[in-house]
N, C-alpha and C. Protein backbone atom coordinates (compact mmCIF):
# COMPACT_ATOMS: atom_id res chain seq x y z
N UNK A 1 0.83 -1.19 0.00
CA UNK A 1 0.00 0.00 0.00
C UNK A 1 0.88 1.25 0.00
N UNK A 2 0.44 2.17 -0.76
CA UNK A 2 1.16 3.53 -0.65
C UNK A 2 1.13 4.39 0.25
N UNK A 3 1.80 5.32 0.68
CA UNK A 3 1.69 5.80 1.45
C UNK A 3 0.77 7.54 1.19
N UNK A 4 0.81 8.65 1.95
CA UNK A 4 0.19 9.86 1.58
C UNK A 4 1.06 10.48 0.73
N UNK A 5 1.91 10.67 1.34
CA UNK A 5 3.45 11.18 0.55
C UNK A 5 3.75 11.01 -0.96
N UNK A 6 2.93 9.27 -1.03
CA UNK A 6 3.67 9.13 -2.53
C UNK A 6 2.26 9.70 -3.52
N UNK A 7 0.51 9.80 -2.68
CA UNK A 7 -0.03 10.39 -3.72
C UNK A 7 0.30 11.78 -3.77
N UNK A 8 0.52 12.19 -2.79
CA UNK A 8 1.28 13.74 -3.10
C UNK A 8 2.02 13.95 -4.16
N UNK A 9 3.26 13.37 -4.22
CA UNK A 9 4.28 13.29 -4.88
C UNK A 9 4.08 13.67 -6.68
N UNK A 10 2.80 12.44 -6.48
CA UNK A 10 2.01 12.32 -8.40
C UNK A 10 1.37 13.80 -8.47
N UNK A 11 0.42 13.85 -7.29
CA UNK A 11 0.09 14.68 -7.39
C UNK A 11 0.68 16.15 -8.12
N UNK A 12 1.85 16.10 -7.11
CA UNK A 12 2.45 17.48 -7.41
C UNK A 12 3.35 17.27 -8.86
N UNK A 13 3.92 16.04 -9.20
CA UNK A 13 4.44 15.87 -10.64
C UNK A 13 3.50 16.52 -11.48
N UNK A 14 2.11 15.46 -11.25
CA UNK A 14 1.26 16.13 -12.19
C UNK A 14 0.56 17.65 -12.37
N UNK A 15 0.80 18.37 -11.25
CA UNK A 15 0.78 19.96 -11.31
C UNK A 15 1.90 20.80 -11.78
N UNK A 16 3.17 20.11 -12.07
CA UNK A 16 4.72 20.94 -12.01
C UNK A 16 4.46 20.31 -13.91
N UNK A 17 3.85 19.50 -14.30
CA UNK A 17 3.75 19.37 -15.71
C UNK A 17 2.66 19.85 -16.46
N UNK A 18 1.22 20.22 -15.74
CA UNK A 18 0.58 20.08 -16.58
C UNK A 18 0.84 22.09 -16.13
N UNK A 19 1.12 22.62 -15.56
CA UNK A 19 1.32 24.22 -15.64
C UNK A 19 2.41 24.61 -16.36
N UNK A 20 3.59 23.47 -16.79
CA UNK A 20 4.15 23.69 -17.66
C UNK A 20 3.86 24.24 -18.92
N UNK A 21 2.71 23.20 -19.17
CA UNK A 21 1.94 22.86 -20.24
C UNK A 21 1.05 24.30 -20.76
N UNK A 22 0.46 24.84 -19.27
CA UNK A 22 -0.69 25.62 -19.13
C UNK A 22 0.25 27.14 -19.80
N UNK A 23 1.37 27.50 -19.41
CA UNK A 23 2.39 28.82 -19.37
C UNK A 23 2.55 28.68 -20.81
N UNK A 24 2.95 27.64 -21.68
CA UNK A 24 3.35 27.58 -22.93
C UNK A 24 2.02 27.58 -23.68
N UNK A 25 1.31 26.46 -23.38
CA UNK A 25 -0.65 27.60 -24.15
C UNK A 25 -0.74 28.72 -24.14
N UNK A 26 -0.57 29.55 -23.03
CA UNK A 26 -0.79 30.52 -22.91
C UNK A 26 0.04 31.63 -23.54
N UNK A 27 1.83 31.19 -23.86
CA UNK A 27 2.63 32.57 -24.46
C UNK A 27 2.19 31.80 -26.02
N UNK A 28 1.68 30.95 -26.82
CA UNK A 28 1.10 30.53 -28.15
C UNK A 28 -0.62 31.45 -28.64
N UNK A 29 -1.16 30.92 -27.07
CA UNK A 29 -2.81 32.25 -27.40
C UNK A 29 -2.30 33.39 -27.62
N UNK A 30 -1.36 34.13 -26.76
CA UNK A 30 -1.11 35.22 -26.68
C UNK A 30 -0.11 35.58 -27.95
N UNK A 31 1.02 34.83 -28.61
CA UNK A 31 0.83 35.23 -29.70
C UNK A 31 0.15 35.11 -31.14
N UNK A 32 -0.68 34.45 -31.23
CA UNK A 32 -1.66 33.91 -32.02
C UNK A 32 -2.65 35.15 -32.04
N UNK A 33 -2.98 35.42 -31.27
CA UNK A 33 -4.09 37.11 -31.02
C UNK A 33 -3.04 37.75 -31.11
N UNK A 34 -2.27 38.17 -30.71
CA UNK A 34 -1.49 39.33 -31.13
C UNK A 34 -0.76 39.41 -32.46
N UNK A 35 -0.65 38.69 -33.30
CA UNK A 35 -0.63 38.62 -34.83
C UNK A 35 -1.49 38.32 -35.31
N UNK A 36 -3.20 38.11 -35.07
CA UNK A 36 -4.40 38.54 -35.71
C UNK A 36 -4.76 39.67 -35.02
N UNK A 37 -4.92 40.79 -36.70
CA UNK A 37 -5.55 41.91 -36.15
C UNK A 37 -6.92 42.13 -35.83
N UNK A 38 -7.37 42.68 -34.70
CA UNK A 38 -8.93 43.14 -34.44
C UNK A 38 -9.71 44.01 -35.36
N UNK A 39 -11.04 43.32 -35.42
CA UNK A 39 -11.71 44.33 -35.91
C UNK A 39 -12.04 45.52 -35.08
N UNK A 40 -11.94 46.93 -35.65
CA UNK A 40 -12.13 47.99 -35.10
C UNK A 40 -13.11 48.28 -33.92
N UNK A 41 -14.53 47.47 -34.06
CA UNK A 41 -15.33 47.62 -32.94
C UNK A 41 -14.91 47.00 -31.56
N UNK A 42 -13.64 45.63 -32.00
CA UNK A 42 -13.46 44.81 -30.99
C UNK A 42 -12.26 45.18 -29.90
N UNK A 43 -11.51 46.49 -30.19
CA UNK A 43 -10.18 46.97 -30.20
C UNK A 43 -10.11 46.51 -28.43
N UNK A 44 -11.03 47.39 -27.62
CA UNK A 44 -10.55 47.33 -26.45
C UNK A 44 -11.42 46.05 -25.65
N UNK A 45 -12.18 45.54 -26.13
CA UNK A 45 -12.50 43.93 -25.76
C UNK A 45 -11.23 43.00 -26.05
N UNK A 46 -10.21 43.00 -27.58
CA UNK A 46 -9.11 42.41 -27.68
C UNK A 46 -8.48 42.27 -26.69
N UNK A 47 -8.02 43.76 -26.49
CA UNK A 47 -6.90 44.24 -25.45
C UNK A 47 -7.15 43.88 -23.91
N UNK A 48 -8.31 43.89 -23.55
CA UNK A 48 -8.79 43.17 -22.39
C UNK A 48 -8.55 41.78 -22.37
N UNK A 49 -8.89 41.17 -23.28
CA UNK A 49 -8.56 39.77 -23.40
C UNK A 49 -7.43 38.91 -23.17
N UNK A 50 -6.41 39.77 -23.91
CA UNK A 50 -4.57 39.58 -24.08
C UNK A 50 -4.47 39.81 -22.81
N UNK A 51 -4.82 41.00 -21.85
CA UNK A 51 -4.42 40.65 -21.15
C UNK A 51 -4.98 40.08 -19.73
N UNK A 52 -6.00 39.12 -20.20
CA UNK A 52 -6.46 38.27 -19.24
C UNK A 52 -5.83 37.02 -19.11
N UNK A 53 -5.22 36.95 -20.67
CA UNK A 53 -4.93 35.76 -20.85
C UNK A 53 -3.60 35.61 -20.48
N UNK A 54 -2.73 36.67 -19.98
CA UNK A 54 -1.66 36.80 -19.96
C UNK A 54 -1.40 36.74 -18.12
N UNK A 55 -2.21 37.15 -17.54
CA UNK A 55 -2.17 36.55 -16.15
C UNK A 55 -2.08 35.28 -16.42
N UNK A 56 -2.21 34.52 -16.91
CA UNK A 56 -2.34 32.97 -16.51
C UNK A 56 -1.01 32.86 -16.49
N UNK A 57 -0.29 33.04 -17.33
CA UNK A 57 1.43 33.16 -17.61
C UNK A 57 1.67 32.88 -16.25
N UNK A 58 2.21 34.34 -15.53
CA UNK A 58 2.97 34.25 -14.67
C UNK A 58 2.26 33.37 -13.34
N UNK A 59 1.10 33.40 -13.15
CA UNK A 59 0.34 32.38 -12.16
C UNK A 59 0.80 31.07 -12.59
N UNK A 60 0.93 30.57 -13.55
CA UNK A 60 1.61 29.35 -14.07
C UNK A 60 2.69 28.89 -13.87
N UNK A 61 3.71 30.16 -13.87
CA UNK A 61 4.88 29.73 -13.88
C UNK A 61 5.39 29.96 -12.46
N UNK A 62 4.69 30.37 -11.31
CA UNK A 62 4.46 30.68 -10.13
C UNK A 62 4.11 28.65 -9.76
N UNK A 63 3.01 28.92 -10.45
CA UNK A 63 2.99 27.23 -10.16
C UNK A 63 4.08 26.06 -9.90
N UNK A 64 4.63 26.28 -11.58
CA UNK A 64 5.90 25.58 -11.77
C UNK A 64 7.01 25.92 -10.42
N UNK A 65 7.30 26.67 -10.45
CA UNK A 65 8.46 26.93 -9.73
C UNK A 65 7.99 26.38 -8.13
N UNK A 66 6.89 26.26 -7.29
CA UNK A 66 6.92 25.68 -6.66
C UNK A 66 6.95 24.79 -6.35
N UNK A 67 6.01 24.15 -7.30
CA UNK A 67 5.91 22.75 -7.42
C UNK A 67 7.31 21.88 -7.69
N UNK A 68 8.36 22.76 -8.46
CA UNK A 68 9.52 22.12 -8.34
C UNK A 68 10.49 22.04 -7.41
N UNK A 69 10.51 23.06 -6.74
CA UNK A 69 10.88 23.33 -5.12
C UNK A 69 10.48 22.12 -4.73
N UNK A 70 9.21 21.61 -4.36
CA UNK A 70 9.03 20.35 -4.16
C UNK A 70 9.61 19.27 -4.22
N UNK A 71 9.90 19.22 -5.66
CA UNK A 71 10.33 18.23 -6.42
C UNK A 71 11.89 18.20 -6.00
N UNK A 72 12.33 18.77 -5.68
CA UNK A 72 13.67 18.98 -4.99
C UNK A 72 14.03 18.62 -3.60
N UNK A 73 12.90 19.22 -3.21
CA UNK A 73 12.83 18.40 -1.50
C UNK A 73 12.63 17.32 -1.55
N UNK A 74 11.57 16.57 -2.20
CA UNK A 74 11.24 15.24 -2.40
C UNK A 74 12.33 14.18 -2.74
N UNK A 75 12.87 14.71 -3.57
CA UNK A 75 13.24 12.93 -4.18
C UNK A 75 14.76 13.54 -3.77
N UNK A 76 15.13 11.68 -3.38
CA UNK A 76 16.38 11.57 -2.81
C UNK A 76 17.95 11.86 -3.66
N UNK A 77 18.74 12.57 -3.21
CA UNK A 77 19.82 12.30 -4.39
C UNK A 77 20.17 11.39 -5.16
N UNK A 78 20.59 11.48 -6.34
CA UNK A 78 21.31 10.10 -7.06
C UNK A 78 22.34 10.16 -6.86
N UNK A 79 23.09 8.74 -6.94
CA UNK A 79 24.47 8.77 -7.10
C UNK A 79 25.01 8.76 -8.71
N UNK A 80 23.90 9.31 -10.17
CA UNK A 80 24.44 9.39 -11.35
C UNK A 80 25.25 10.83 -11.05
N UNK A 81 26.02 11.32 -11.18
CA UNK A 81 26.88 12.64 -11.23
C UNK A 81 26.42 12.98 -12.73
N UNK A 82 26.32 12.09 -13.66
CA UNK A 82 26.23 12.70 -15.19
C UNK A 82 24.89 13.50 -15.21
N UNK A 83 23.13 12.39 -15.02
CA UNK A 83 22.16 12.71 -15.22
C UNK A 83 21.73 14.26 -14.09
N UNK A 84 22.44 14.25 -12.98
CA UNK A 84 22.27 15.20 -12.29
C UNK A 84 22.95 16.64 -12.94
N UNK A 85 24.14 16.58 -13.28
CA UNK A 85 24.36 17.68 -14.35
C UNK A 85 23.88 18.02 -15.77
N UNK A 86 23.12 17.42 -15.98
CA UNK A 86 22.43 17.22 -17.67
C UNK A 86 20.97 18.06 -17.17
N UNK A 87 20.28 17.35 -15.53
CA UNK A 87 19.12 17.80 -15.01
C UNK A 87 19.48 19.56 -14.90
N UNK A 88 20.46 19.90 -14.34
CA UNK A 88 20.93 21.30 -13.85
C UNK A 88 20.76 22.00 -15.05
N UNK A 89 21.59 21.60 -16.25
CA UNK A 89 21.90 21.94 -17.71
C UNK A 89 20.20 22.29 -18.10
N UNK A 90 19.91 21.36 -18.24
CA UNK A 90 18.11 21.41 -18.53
C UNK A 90 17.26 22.40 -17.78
N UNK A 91 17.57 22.61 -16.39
CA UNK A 91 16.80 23.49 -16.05
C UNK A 91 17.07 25.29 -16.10
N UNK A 92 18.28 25.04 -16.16
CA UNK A 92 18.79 26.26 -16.76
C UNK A 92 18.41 26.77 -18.13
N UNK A 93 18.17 26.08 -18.67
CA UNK A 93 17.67 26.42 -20.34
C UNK A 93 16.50 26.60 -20.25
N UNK A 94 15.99 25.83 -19.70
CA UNK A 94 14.27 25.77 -19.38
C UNK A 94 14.27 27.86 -18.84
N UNK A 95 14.67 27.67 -17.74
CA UNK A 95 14.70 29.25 -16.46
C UNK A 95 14.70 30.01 -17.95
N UNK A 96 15.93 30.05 -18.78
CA UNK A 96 16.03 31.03 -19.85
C UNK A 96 14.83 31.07 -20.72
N UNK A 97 14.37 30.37 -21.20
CA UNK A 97 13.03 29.89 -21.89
C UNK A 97 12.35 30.28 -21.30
N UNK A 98 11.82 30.27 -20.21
CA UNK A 98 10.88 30.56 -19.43
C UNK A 98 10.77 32.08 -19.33
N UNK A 99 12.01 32.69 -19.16
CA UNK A 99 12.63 34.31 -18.89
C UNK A 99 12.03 35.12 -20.25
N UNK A 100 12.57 34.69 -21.12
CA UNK A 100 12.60 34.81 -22.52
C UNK A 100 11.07 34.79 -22.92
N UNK A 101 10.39 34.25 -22.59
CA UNK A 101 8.89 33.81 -23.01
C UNK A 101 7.75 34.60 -22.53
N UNK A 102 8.26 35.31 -20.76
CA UNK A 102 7.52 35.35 -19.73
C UNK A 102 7.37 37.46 -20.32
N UNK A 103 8.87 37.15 -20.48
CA UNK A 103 8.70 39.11 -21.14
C UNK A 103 7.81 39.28 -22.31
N UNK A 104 8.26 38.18 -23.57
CA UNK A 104 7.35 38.34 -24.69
C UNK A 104 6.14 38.14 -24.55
N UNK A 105 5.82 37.45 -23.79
CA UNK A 105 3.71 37.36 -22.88
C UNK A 105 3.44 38.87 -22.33
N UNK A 106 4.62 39.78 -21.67
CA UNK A 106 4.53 40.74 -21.26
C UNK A 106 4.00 41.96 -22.59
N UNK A 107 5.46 41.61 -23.79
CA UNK A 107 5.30 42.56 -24.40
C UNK A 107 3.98 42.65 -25.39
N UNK A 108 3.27 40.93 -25.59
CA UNK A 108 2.16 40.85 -26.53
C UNK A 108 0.93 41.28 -26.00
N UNK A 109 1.19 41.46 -24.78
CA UNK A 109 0.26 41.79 -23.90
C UNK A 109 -0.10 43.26 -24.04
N UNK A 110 0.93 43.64 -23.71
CA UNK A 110 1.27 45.62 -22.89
C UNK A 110 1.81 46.00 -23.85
N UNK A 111 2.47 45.81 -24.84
CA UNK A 111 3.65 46.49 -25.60
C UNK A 111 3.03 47.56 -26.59
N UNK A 112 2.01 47.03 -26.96
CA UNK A 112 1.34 47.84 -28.37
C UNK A 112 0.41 49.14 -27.49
């Protein structure tokens, strides 16, 4: 039998992935509307929209980042030295990606 801990655990995997998921929908809506132009009557309903949709962003990635905090406390060290530096490597690219993504949600949002 499992314990509480380990449905947690899924649990929180499955929240640290699927807000992954949710942040990257969201900088794709947001540029998808922001390279279709509005019709003139719709201008400031658009603009309301972008940026409704653009809160989800950073609430998302608010998500992520805790949920991986988690994920850090949780699981025990390995003794691979390689996969643990490849993991570091990865999340660093990811952080940049994320950085990189989180302004352009900003600028498709606010910029115009």
């Amino acid at each position: 039998m499992r314990s509480w801990q380990q449905y947690l655990q899924v649990l929180n995997n499955f929240c640290h992935d699927l807000f992954t998921g949710v942040w990257g929908a969201t900088w794709l809506l947001l540029y998808l509307m922001a390279k279709e132009a509005p019709p003139p009557a719709a201008v400031g309903y658009w603009s309301d929209t972008l940026r409704r949709f653009f809160r989800l962003g950073p609430l998302s990635l608010v998500i992520v980042l805790v949920t991986g905090v988690l994920r850090t406390v949780w699981y025990q060290p390995r003794q691979n030295r390689v996969k643990d530096r490849l993991l570091i490597i990865k999340h660093l690219l990811l952080g940049l990606v994320f950085l990189v993504g989180s302004l352009s949600q900003y600028w498709l949002a606010y910029g115009k």
